[in-house]
C-alpha atoms as a PDB file:
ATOM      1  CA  UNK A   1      46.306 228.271 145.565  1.00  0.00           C
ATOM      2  CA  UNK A   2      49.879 228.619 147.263  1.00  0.00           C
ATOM      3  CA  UNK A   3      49.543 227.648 151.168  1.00  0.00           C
ATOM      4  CA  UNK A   4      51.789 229.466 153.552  1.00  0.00           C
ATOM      5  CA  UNK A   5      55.037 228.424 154.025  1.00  0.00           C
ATOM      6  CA  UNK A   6      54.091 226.650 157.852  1.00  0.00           C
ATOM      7  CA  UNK A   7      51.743 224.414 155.400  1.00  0.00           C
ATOM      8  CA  UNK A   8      54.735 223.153 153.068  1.00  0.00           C
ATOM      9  CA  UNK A   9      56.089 220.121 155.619  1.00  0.00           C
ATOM     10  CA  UNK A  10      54.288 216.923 155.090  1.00  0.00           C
ATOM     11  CA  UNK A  11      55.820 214.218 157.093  1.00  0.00           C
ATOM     12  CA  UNK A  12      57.379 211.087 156.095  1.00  0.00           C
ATOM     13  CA  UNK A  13      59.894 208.443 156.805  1.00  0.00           C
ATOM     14  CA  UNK A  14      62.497 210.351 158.151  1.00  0.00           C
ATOM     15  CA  UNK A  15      65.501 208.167 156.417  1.00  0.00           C
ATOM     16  CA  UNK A  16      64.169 210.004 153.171  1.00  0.00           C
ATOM     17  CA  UNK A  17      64.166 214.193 153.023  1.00  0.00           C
ATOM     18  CA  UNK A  18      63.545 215.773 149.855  1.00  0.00           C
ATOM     19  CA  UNK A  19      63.737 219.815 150.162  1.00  0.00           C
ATOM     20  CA  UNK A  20      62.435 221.430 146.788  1.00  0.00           C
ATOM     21  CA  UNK A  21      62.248 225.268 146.318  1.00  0.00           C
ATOM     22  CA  UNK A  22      58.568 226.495 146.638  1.00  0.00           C
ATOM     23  CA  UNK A  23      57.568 227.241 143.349  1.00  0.00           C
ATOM     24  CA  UNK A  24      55.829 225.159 140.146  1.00  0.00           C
ATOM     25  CA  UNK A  25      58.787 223.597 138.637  1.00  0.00           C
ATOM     26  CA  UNK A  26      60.030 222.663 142.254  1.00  0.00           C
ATOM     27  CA  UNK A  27      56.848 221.130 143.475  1.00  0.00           C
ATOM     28  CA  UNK A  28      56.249 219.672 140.531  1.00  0.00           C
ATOM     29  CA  UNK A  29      59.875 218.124 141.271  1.00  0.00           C
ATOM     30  CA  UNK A  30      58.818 217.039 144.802  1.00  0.00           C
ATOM     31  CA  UNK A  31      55.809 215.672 143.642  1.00  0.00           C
ATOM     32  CA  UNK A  32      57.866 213.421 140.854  1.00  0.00           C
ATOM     33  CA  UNK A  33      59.655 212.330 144.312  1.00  0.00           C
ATOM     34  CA  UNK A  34      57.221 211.439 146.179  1.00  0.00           C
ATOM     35  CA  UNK A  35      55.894 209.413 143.066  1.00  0.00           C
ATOM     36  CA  UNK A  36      58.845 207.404 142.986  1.00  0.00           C
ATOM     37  CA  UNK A  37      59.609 207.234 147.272  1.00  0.00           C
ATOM     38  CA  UNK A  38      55.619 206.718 147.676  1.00  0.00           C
ATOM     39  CA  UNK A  39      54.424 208.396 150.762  1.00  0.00           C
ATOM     40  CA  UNK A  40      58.154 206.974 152.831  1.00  0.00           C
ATOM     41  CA  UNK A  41      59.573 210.479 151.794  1.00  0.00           C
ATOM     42  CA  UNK A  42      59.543 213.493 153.604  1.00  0.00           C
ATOM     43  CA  UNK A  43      59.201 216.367 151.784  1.00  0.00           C
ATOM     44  CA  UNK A  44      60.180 220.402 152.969  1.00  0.00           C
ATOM     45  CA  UNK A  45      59.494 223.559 151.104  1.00  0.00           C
ATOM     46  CA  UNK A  46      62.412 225.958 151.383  1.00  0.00           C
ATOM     47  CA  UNK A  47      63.683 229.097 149.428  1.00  0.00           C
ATOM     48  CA  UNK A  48      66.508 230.991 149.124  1.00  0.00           C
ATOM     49  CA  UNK A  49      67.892 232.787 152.582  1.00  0.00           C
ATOM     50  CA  UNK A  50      65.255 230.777 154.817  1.00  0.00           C
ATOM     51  CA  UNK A  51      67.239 229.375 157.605  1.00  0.00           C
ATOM     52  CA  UNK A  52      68.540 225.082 156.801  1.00  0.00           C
ATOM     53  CA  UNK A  53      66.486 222.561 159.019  1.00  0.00           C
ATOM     54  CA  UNK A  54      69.731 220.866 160.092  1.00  0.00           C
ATOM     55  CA  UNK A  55      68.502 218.714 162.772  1.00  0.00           C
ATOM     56  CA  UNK A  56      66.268 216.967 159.877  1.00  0.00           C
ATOM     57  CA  UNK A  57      68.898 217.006 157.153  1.00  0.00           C
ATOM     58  CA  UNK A  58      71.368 215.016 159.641  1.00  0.00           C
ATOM     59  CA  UNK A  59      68.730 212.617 160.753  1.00  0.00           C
ATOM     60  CA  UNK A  60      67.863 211.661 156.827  1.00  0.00           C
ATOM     61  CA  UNK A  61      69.867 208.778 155.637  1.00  0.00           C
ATOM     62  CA  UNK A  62      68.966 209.940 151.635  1.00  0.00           C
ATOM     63  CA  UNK A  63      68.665 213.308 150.726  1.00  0.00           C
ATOM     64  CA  UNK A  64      67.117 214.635 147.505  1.00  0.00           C
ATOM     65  CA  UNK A  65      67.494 218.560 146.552  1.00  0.00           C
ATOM     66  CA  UNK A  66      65.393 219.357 143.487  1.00  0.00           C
ATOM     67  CA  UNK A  67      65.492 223.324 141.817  1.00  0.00           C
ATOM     68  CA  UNK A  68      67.205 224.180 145.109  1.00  0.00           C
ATOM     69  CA  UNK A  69      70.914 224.130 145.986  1.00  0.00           C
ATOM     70  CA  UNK A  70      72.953 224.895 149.519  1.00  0.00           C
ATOM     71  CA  UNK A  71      76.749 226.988 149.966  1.00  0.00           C
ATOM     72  CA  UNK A  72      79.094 225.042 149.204  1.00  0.00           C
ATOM     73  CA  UNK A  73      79.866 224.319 152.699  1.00  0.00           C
ATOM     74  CA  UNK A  74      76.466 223.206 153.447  1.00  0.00           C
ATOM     75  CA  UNK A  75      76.598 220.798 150.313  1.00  0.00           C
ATOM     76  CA  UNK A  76      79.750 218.956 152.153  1.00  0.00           C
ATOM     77  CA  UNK A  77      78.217 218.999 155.399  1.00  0.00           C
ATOM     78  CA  UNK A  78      74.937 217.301 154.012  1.00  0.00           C
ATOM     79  CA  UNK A  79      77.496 214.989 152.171  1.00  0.00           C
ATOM     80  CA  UNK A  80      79.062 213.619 155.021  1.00  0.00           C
ATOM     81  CA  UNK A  81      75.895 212.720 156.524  1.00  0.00           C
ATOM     82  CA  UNK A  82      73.084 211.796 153.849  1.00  0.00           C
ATOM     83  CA  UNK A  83      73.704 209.769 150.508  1.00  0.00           C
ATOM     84  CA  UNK A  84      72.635 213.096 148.394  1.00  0.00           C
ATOM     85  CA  UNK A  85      70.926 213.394 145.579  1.00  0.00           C
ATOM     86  CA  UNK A  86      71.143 216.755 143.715  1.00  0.00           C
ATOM     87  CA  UNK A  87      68.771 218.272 141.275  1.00  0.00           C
ATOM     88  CA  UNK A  88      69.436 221.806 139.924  1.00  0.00           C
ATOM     89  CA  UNK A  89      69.285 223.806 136.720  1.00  0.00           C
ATOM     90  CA  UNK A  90      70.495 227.541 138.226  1.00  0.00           C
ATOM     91  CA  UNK A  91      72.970 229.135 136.395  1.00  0.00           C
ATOM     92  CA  UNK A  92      74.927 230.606 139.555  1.00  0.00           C
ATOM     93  CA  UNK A  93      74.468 226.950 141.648  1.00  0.00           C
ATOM     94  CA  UNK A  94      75.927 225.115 138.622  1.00  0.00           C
ATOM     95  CA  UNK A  95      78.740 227.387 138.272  1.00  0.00           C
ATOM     96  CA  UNK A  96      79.306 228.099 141.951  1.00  0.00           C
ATOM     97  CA  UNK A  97      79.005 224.329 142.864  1.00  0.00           C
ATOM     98  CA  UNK A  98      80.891 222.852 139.687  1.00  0.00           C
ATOM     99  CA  UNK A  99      83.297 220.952 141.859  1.00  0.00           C
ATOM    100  CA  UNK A 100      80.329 218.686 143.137  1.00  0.00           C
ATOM    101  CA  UNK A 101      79.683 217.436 140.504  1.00  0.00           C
ATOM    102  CA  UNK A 102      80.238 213.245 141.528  1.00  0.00           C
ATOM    103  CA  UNK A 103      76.910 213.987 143.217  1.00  0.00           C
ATOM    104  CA  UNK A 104      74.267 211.873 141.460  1.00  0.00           C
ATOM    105  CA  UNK A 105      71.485 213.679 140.120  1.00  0.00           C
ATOM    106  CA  UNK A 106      70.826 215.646 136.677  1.00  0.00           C
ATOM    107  CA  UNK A 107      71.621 219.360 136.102  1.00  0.00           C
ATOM    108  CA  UNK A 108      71.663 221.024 133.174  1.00  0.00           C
ATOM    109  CA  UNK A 109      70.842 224.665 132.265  1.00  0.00           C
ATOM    110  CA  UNK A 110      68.840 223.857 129.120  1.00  0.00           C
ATOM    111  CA  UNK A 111      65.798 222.041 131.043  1.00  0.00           C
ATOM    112  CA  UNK A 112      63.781 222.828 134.217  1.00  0.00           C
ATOM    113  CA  UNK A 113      63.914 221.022 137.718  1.00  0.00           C
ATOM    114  CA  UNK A 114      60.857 218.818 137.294  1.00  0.00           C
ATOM    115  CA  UNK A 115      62.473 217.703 133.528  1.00  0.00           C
ATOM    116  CA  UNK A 116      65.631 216.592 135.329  1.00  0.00           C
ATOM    117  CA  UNK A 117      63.779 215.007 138.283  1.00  0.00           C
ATOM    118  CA  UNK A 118      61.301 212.912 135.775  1.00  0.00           C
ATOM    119  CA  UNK A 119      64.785 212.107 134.221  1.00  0.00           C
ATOM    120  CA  UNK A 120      66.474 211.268 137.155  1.00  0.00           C
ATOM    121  CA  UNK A 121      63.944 209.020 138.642  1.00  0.00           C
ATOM    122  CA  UNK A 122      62.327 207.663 135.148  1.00  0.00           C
ATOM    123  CA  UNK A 123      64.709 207.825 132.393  1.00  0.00           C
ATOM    124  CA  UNK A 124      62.798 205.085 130.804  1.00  0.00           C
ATOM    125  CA  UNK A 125      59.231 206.559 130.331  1.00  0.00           C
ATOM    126  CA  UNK A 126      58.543 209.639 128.500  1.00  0.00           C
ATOM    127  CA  UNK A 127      57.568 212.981 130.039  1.00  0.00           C
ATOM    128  CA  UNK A 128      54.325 213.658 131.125  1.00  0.00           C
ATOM    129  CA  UNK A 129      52.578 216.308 129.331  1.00  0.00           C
ATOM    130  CA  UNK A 130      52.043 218.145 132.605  1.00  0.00           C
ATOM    131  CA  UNK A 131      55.953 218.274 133.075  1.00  0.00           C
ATOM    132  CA  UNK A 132      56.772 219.125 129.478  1.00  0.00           C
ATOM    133  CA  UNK A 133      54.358 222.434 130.217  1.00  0.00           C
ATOM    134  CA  UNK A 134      55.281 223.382 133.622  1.00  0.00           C
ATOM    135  CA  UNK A 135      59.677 223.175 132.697  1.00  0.00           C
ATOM    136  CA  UNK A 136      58.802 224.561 128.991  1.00  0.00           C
ATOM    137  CA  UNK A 137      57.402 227.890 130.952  1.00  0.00           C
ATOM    138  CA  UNK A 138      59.454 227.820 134.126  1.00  0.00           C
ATOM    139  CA  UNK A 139      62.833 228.162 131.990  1.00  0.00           C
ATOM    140  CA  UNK A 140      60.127 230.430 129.337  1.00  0.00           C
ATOM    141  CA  UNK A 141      61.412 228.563 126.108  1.00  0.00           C
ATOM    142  CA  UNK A 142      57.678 228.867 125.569  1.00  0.00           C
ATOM    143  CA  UNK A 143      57.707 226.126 122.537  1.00  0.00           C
ATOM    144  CA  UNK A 144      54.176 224.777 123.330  1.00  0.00           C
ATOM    145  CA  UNK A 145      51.304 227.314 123.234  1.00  0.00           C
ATOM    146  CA  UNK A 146      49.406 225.728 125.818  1.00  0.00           C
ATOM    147  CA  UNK A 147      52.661 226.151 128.615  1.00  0.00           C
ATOM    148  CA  UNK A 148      50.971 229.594 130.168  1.00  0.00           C
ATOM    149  CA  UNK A 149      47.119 228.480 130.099  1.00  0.00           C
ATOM    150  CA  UNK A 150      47.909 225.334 131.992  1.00  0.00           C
ATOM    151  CA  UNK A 151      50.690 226.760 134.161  1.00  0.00           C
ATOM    152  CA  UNK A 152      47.399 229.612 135.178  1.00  0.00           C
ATOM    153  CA  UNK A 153      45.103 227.160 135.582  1.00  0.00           C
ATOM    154  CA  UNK A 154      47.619 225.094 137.811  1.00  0.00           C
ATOM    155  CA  UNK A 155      48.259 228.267 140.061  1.00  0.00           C
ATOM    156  CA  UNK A 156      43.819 227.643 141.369  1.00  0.00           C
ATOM    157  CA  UNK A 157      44.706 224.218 142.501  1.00  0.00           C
ATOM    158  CA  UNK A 158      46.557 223.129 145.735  1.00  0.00           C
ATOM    159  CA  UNK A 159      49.781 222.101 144.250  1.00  0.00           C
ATOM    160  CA  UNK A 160      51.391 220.920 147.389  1.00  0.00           C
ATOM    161  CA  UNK A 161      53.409 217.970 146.177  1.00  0.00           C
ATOM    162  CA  UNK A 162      51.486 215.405 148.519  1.00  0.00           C
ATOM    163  CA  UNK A 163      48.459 216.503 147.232  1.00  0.00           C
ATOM    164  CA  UNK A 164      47.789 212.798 145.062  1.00  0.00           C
ATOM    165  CA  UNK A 165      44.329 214.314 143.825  1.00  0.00           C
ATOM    166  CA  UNK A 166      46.294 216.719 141.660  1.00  0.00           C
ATOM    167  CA  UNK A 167      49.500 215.174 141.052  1.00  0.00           C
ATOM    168  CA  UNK A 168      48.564 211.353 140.198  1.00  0.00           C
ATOM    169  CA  UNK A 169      46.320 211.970 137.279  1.00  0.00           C
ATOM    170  CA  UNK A 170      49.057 213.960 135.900  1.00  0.00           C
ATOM    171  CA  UNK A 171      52.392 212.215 136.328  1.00  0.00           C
ATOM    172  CA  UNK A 172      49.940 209.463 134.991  1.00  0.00           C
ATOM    173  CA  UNK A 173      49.251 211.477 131.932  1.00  0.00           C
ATOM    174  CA  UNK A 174      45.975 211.728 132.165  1.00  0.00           C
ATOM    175  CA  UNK A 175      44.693 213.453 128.960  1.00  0.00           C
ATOM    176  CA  UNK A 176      41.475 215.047 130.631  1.00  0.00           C
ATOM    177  CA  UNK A 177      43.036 216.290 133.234  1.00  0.00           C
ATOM    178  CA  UNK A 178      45.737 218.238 131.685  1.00  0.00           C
ATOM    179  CA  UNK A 179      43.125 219.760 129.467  1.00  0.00           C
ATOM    180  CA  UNK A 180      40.701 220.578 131.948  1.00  0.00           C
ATOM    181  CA  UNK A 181      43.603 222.907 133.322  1.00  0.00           C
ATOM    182  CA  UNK A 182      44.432 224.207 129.924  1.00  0.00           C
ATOM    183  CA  UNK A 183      41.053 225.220 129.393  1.00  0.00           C
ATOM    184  CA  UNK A 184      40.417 226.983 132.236  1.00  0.00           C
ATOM    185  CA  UNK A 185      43.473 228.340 132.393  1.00  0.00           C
ATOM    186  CA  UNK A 186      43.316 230.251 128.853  1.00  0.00           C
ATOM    187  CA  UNK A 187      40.724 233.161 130.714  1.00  0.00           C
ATOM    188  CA  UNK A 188      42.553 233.500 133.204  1.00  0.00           C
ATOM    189  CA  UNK A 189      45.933 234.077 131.321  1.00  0.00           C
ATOM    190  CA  UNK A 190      44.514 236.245 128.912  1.00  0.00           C
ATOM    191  CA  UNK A 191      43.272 238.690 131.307  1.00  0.00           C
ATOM    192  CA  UNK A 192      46.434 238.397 133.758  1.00  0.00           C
ATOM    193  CA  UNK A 193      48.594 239.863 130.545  1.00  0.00           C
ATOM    194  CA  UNK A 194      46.131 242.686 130.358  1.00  0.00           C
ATOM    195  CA  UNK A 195      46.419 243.135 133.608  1.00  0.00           C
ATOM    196  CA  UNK A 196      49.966 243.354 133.466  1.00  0.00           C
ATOM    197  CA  UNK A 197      49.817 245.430 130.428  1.00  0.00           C
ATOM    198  CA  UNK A 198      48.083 248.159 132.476  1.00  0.00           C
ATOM    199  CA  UNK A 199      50.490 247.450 135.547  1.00  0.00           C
ATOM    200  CA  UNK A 200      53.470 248.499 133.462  1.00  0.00           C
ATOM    201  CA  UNK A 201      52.199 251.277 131.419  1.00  0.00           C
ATOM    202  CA  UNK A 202      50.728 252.973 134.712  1.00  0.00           C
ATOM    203  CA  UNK A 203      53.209 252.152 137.737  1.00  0.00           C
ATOM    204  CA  UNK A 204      57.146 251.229 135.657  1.00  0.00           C
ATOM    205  CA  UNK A 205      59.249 254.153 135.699  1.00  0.00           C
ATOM    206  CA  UNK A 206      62.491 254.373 133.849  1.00  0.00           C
ATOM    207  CA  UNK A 207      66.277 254.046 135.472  1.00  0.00           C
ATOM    208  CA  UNK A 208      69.417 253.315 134.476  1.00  0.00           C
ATOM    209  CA  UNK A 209      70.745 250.058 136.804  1.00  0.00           C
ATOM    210  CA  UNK A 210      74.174 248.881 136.596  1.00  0.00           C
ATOM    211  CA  UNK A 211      74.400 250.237 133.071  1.00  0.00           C
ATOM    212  CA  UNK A 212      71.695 249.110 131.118  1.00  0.00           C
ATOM    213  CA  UNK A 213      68.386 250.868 130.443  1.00  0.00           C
ATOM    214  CA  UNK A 214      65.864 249.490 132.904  1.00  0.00           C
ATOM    215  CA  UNK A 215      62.028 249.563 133.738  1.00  0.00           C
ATOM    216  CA  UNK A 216      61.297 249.144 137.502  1.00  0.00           C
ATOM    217  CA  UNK A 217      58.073 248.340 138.552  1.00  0.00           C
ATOM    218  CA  UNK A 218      56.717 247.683 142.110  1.00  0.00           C
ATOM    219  CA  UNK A 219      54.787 244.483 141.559  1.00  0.00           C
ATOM    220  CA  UNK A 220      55.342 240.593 141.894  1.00  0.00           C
ATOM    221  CA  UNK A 221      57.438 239.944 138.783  1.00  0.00           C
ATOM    222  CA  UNK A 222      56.681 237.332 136.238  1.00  0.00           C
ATOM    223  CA  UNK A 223      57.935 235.643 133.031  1.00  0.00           C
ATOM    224  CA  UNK A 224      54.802 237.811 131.100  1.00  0.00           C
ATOM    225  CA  UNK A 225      55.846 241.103 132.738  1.00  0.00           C
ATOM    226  CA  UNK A 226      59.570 240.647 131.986  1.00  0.00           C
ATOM    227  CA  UNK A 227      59.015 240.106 128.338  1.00  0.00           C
ATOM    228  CA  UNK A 228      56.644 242.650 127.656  1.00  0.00           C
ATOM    229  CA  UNK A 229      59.120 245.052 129.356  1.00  0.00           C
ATOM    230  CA  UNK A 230      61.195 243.311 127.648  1.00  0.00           C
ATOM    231  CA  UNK A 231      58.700 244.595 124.126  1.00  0.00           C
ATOM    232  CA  UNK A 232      58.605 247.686 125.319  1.00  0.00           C
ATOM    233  CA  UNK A 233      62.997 248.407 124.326  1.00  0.00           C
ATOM    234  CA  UNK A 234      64.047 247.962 127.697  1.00  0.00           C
ATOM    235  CA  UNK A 235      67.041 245.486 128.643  1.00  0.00           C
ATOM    236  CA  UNK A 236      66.160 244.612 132.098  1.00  0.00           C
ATOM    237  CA  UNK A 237      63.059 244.426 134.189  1.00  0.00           C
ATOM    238  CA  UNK A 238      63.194 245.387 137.329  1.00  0.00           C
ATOM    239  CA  UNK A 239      60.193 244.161 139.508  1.00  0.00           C
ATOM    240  CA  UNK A 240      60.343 244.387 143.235  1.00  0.00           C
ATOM    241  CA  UNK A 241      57.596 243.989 146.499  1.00  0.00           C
ATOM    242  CA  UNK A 242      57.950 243.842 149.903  1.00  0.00           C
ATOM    243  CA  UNK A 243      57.722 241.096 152.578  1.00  0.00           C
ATOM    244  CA  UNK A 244      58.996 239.616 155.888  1.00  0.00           C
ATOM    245  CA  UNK A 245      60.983 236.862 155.637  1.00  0.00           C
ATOM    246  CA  UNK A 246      62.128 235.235 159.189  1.00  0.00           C
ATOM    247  CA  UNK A 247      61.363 238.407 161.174  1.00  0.00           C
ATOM    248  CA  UNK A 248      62.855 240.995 158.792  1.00  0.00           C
ATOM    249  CA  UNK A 249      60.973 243.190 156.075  1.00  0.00           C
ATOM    250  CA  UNK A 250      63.297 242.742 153.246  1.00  0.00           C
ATOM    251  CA  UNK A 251      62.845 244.111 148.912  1.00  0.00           C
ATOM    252  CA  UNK A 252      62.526 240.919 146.887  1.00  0.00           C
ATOM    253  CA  UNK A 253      63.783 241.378 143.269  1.00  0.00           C
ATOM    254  CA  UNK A 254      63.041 239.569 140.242  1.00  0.00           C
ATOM    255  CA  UNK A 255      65.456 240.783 137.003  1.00  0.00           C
ATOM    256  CA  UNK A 256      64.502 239.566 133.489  1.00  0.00           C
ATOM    257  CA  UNK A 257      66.283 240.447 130.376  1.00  0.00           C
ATOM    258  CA  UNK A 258      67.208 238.491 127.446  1.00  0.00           C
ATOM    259  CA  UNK A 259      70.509 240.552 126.802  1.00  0.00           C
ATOM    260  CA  UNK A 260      71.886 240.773 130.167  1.00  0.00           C
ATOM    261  CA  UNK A 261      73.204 237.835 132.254  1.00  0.00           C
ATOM    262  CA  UNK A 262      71.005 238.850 134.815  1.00  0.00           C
ATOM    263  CA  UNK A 263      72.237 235.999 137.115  1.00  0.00           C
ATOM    264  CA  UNK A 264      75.870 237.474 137.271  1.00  0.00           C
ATOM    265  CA  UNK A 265      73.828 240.986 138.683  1.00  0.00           C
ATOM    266  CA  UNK A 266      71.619 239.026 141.347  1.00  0.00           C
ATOM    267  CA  UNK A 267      74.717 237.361 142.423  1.00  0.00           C
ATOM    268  CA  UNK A 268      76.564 240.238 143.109  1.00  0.00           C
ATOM    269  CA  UNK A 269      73.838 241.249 145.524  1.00  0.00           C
ATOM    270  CA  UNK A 270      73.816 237.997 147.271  1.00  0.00           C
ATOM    271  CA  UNK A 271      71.371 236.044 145.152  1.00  0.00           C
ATOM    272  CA  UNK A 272      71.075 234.083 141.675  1.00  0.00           C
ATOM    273  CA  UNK A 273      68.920 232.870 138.937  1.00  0.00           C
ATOM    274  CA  UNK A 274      69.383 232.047 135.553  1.00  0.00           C
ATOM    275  CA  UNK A 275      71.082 234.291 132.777  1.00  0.00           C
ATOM    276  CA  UNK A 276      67.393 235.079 131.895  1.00  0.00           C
ATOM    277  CA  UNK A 277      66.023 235.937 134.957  1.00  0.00           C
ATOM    278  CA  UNK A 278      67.536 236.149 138.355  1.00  0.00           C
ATOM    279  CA  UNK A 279      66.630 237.402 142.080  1.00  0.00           C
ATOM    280  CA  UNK A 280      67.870 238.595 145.231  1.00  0.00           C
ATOM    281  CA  UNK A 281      66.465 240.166 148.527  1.00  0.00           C
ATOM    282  CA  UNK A 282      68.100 243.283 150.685  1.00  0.00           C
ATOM    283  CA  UNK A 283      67.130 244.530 153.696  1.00  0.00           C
ATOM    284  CA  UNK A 284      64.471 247.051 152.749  1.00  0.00           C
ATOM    285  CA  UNK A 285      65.551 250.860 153.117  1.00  0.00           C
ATOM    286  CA  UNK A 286      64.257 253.879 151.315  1.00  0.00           C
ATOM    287  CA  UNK A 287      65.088 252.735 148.067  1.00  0.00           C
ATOM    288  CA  UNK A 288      64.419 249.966 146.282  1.00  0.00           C
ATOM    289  CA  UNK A 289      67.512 249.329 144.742  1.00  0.00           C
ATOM    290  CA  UNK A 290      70.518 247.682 146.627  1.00  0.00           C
ATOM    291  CA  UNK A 291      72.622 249.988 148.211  1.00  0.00           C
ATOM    292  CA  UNK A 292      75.854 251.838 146.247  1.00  0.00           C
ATOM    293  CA  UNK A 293      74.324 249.812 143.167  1.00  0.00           C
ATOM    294  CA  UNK A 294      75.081 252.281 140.157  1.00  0.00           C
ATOM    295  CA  UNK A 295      71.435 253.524 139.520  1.00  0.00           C
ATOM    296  CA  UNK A 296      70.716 256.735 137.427  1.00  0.00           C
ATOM    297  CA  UNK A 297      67.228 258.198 136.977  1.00  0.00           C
END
């Protein structure tokens, strides 16, 4: 279950703000936060291009950004005013903020947001099965087989970070738990890649984007779908959907490859990733690739 964004506030002290980007590997982060903070923190959702909720960043005292980063300029500004704590592991924030980095906090391009944050907050106890799954497939190093079967069944729960039901059996390790998930999980994944399979073979079409052989598809893109394009020859997968986002109807864009440095691409349009897969948003027009962009068909 994913709740709309108005649902992703859940108040706390104010003195302690923790904004993680709205996805597994960032809740998952949040919820690590809230672990350690106990229910004193207040945690806010927030992805890339919504607008910064100032007036609560400048009231927090302590402010903890996990799988998320600001501009530069915001990063100061947020300095000056909050003891920060900074939790990242996106190729184009790491590069793009390298001069920050006396911020406390872990970052590192070889592990996911909710690795770092369990690091960060517990580098004393080992990681929590549920963490080792949901980083192995968010940064899809894929080393355990059960990473996509949990990380499905995961998606049926409510995995707002405050939500203790969820979240406390599993920081806590709790064997059952994390196999219950697993186990339902496994249907579900197995018929979301057939699903997928039949998504590609009957909607992708073939272009050439920015110089490199490319399937497009309209459809939510995933880690699956980019690597069966991926199967299929291609170098980059191109999946794109529609959606408002504060007021505007803007093409979302998801790019995998795993011979591209994707990331450099999104960031020339304005957005970012990792060198494996990488996103960005434009205003949405009659085509949906960003405009002058060098696209052949």
């Amino acid at each position: 279950m994913n709740p709309s964004k108005k649902d992703q506030l859940r108040e706390g002290d104010p003195g302690i703000l923790c904004l993680y980007h709205d996805d597994a590997d960032g809740r998952c982060s949040a919820a690590i936060v809230r672990r350690f903070f106990r229910s004193s923190v207040r945690l806010q959702a927030i992805d890339y291009g919504d607008p910064l909720p100032w007036e609560v960043i400048e009231a927090a005292d302590k402010l903890v950004i996990v799988d998320f980063s600001l501009p530069l300029e915001d990063m100061r500004r947020a300095q000056k005013t909050s003891e920060l704590v900074w939790i990242d592991h996106h190729k184009t924030a790491l590069d793009g903020l390298s001069e920050l980095q006396d911020i406390p906090g872990l970052r590192s391009l070889d592990e996911a947001a909710c690795v770092l944050t369990w690091r960060t907050f517990y580098p004393d106890q080992p990681l929590p099965k549920a963490v080792v799954y949901i980083g192995d497939r968010d940064i899809w190093r894929l080393a355990y087989a059960a990473s996509a079967p949990f990380s499905d069944g995961l998606h049926q729960e409510d995995t707002r970070p405050w939500n203790d039901e969820l979240w406390k059996p599993l920081l806590d390790d709790e064997t059952d738990r994390v196999e219950d998930l697993i186990r339902r999980g496994t249907v579900l994944h197995q018929a979301r890649v057939r699903r997928i399979n039949r998504q590609i073979k009957r909607y992708g079409f073939e272009v050439t984007f920015e110089g490199h052989r490319t399937l497009a598809i309209n459809a939510r893109g995933s880690g699956e779908m980019g690597a069966l394009i991926r199967q299929l020859g291609y170098e980059i997968g191109y999946c794109y959907i529609e959606a408002e986002q504060n007021g505007e109807l803007k093409t979302f864009v998801t790019l995998y490859s795993d011979r591209v440095d994707v990331s450099e691409i999104a960031r020339k349009f304005g957005g970012g990733g990792h060198a494996g897969a990488a996103g960005f948003s434009i205003e949405r027009a009659g085509s949906p690739f960003p405009p002058q962009p060098r696209v052949e068909r």
